[in-house]
N, C-alpha and C. Protein backbone atom coordinates (compact mmCIF):
# COMPACT_ATOMS: atom_id res chain seq x y z
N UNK A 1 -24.82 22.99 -30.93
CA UNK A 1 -25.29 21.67 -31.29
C UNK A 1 -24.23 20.93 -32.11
N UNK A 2 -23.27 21.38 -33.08
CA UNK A 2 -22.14 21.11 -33.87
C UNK A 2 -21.38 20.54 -32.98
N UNK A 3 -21.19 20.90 -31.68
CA UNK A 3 -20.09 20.51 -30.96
C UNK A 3 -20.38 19.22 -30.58
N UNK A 4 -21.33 18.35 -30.00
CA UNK A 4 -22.06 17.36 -29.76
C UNK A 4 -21.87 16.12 -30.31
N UNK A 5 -21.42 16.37 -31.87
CA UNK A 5 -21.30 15.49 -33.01
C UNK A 5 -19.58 15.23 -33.29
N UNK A 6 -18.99 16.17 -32.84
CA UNK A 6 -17.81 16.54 -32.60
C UNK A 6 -17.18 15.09 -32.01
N UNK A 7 -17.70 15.44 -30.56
CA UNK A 7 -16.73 14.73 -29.73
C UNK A 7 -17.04 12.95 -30.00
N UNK A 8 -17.92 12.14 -30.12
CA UNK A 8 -18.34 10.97 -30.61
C UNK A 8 -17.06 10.60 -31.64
N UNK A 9 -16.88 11.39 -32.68
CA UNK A 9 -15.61 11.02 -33.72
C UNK A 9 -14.49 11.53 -33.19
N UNK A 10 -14.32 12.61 -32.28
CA UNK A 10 -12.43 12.67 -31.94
C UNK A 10 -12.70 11.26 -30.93
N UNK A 11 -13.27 10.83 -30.34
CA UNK A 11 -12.88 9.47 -29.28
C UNK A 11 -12.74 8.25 -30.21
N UNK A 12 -13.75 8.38 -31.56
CA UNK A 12 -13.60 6.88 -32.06
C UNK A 12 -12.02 7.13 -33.34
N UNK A 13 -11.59 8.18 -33.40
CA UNK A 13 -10.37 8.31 -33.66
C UNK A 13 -9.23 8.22 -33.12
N UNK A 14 -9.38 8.57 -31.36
CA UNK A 14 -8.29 8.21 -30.88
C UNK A 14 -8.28 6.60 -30.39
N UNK A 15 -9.43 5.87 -30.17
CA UNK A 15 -9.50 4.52 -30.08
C UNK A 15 -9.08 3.92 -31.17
N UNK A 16 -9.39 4.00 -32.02
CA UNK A 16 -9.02 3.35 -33.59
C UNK A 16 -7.16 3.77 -34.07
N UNK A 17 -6.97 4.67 -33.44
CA UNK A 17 -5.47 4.95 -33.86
C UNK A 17 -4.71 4.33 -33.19
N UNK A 18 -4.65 4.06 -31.96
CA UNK A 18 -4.22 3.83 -30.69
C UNK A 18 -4.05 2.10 -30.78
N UNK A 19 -5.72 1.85 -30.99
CA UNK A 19 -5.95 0.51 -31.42
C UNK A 19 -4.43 -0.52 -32.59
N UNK A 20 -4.34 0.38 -33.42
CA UNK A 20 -3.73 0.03 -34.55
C UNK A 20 -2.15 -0.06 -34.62
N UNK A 21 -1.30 0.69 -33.41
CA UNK A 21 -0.18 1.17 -33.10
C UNK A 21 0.03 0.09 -32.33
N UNK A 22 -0.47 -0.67 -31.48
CA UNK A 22 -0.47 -2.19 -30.41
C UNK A 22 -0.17 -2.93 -31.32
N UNK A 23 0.94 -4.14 -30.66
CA UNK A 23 1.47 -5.01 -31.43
C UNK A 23 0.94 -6.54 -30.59
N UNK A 24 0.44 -7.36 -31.43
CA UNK A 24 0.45 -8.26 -30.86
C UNK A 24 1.24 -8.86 -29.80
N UNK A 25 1.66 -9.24 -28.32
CA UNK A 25 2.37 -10.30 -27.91
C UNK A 25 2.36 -11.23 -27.72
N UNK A 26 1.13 -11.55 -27.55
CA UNK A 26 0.38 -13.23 -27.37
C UNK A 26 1.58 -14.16 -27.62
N UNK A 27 2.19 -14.52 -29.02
CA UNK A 27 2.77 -15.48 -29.26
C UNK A 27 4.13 -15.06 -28.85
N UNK A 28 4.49 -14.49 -28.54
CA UNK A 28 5.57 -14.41 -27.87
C UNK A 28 5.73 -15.09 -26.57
N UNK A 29 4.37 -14.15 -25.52
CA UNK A 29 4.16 -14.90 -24.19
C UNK A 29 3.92 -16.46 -24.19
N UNK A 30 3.48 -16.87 -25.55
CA UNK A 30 3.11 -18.15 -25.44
C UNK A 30 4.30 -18.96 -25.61
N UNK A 31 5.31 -18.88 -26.16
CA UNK A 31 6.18 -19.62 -26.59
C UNK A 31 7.15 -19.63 -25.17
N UNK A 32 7.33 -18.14 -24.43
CA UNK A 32 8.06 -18.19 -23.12
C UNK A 32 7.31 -19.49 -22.32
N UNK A 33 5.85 -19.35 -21.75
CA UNK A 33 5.18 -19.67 -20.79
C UNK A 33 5.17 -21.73 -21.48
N UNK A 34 5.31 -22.07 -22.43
CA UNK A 34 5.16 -22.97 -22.79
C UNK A 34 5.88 -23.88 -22.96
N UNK A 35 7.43 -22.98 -22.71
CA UNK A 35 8.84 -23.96 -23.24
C UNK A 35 8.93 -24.97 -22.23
N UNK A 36 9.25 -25.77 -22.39
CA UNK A 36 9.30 -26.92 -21.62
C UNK A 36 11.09 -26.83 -21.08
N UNK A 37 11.35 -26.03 -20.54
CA UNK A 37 12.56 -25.73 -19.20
C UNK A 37 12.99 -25.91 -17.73
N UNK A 38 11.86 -26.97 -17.29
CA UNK A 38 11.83 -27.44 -16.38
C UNK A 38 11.35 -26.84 -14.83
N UNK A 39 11.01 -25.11 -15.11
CA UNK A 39 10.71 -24.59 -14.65
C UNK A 39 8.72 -24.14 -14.10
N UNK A 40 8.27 -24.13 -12.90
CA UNK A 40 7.05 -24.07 -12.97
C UNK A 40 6.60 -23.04 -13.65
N UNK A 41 5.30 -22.69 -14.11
CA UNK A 41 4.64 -21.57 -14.33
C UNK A 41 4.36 -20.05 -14.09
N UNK A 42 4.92 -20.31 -12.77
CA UNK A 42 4.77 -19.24 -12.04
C UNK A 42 6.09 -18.25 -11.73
N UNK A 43 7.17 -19.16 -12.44
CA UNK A 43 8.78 -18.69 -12.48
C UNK A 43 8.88 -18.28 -13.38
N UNK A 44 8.44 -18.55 -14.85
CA UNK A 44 8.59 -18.00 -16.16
C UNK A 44 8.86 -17.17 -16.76
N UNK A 45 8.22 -15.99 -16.11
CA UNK A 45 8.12 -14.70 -16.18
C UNK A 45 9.39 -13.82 -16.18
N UNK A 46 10.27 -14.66 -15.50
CA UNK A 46 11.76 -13.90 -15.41
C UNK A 46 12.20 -14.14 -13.59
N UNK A 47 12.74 -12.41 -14.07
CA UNK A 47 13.44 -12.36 -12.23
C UNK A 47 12.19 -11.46 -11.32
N UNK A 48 11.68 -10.69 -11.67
CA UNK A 48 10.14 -10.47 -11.58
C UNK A 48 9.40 -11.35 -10.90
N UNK A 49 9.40 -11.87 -11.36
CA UNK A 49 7.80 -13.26 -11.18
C UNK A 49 9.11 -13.92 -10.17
N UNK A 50 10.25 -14.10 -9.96
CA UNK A 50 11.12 -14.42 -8.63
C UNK A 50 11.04 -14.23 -7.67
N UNK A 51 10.82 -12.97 -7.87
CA UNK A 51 11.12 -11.56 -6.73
C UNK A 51 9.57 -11.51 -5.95
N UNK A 52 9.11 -11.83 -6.83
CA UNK A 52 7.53 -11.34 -6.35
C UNK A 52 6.91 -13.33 -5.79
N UNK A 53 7.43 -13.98 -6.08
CA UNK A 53 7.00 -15.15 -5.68
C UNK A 53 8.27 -15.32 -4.18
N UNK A 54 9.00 -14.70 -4.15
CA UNK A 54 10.12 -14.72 -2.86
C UNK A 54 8.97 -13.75 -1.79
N UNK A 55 8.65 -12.88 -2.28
CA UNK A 55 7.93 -11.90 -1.60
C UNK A 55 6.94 -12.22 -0.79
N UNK A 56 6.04 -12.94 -1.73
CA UNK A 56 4.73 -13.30 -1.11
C UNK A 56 4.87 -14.93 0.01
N UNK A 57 5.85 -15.38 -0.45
CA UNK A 57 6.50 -16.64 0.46
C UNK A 57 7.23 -15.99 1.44
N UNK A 58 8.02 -15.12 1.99
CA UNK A 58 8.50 -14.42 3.15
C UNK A 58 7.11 -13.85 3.92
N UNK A 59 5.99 -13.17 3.09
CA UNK A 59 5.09 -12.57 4.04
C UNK A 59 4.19 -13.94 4.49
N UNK A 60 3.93 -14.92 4.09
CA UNK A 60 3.37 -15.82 4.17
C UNK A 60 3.60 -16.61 5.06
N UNK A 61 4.66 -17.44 5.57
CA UNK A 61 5.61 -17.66 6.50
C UNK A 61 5.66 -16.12 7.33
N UNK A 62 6.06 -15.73 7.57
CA UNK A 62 6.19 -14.41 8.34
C UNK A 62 4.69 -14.12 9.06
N UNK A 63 3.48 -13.64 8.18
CA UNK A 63 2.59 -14.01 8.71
C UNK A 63 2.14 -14.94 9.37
N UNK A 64 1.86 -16.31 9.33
CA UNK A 64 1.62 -17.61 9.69
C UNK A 64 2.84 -17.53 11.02
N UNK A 65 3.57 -17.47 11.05
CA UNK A 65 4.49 -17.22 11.94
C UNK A 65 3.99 -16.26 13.66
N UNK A 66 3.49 -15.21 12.87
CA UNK A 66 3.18 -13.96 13.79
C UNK A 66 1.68 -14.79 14.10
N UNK A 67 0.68 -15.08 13.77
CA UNK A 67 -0.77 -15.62 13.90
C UNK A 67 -0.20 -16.48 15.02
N UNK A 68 0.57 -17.25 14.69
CA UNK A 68 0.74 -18.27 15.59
C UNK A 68 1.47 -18.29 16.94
N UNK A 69 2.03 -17.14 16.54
CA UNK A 69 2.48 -16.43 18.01
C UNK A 69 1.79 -15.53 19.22
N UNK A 70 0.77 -14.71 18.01
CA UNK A 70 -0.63 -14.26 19.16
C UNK A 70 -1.66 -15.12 19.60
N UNK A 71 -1.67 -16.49 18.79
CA UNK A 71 -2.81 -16.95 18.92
C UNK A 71 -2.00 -18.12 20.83
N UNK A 72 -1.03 -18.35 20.85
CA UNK A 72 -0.16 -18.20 21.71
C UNK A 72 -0.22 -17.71 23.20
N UNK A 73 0.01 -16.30 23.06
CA UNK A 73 -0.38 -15.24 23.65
C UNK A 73 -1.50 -15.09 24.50
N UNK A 74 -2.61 -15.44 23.56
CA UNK A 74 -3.92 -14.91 23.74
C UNK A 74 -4.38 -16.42 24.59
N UNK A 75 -3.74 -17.17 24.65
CA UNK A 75 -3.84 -18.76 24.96
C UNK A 75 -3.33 -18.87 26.45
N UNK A 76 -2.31 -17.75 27.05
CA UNK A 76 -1.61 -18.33 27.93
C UNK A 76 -2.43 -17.08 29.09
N UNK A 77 -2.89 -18.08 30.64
CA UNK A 77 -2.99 -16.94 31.38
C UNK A 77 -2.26 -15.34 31.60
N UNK A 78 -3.14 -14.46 31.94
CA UNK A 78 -2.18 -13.06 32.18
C UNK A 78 -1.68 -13.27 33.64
N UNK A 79 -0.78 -12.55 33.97
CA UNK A 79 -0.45 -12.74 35.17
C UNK A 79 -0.92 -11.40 36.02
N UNK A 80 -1.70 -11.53 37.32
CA UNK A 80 -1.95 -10.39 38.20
C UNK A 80 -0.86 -9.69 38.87
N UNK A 81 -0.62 -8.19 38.84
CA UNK A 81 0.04 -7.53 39.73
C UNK A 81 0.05 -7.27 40.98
């Protein structure tokens, strides 16, 4: 039954320690995301948020690309053998 009572305080000890060791970044992120650099929102982030906004614009185009090529396809008589 001792053991029961146990585990309730090792978890609110490792939450509370853990808790306390985290450093705020908020104002950090805020001051990046806010500078007025002429850059959109979505670039801010670095070369990251580049890379990953190049990414999703190649599959995007690329996709839209391929859709429009089956839809194509699927459009044009088959031909009989």
């Amino acid at each position: 039954m001792n053991h029961l009572l146990k585990v309730p305080l090792l978890a609110r000890r490792a939450f509370s320690s853990s808790a306390r060791q985290m450093k705020n970044r908020v104002p950090e992120a805020q001051k990046i995301f806010q500078e007025d650099n002429g850059l959109p929102v979505h670039l801010k982030g670095g070369t990251r948020d580049v890379l990953f906004y190049r990414a999703t614009m190649t599959l995007t185009i690329g996709g839209t690309f391929y859709s429009l090529y089956l839809l194509f396809m699927a459009a044009m008589p088959q031909k009989k053998h």
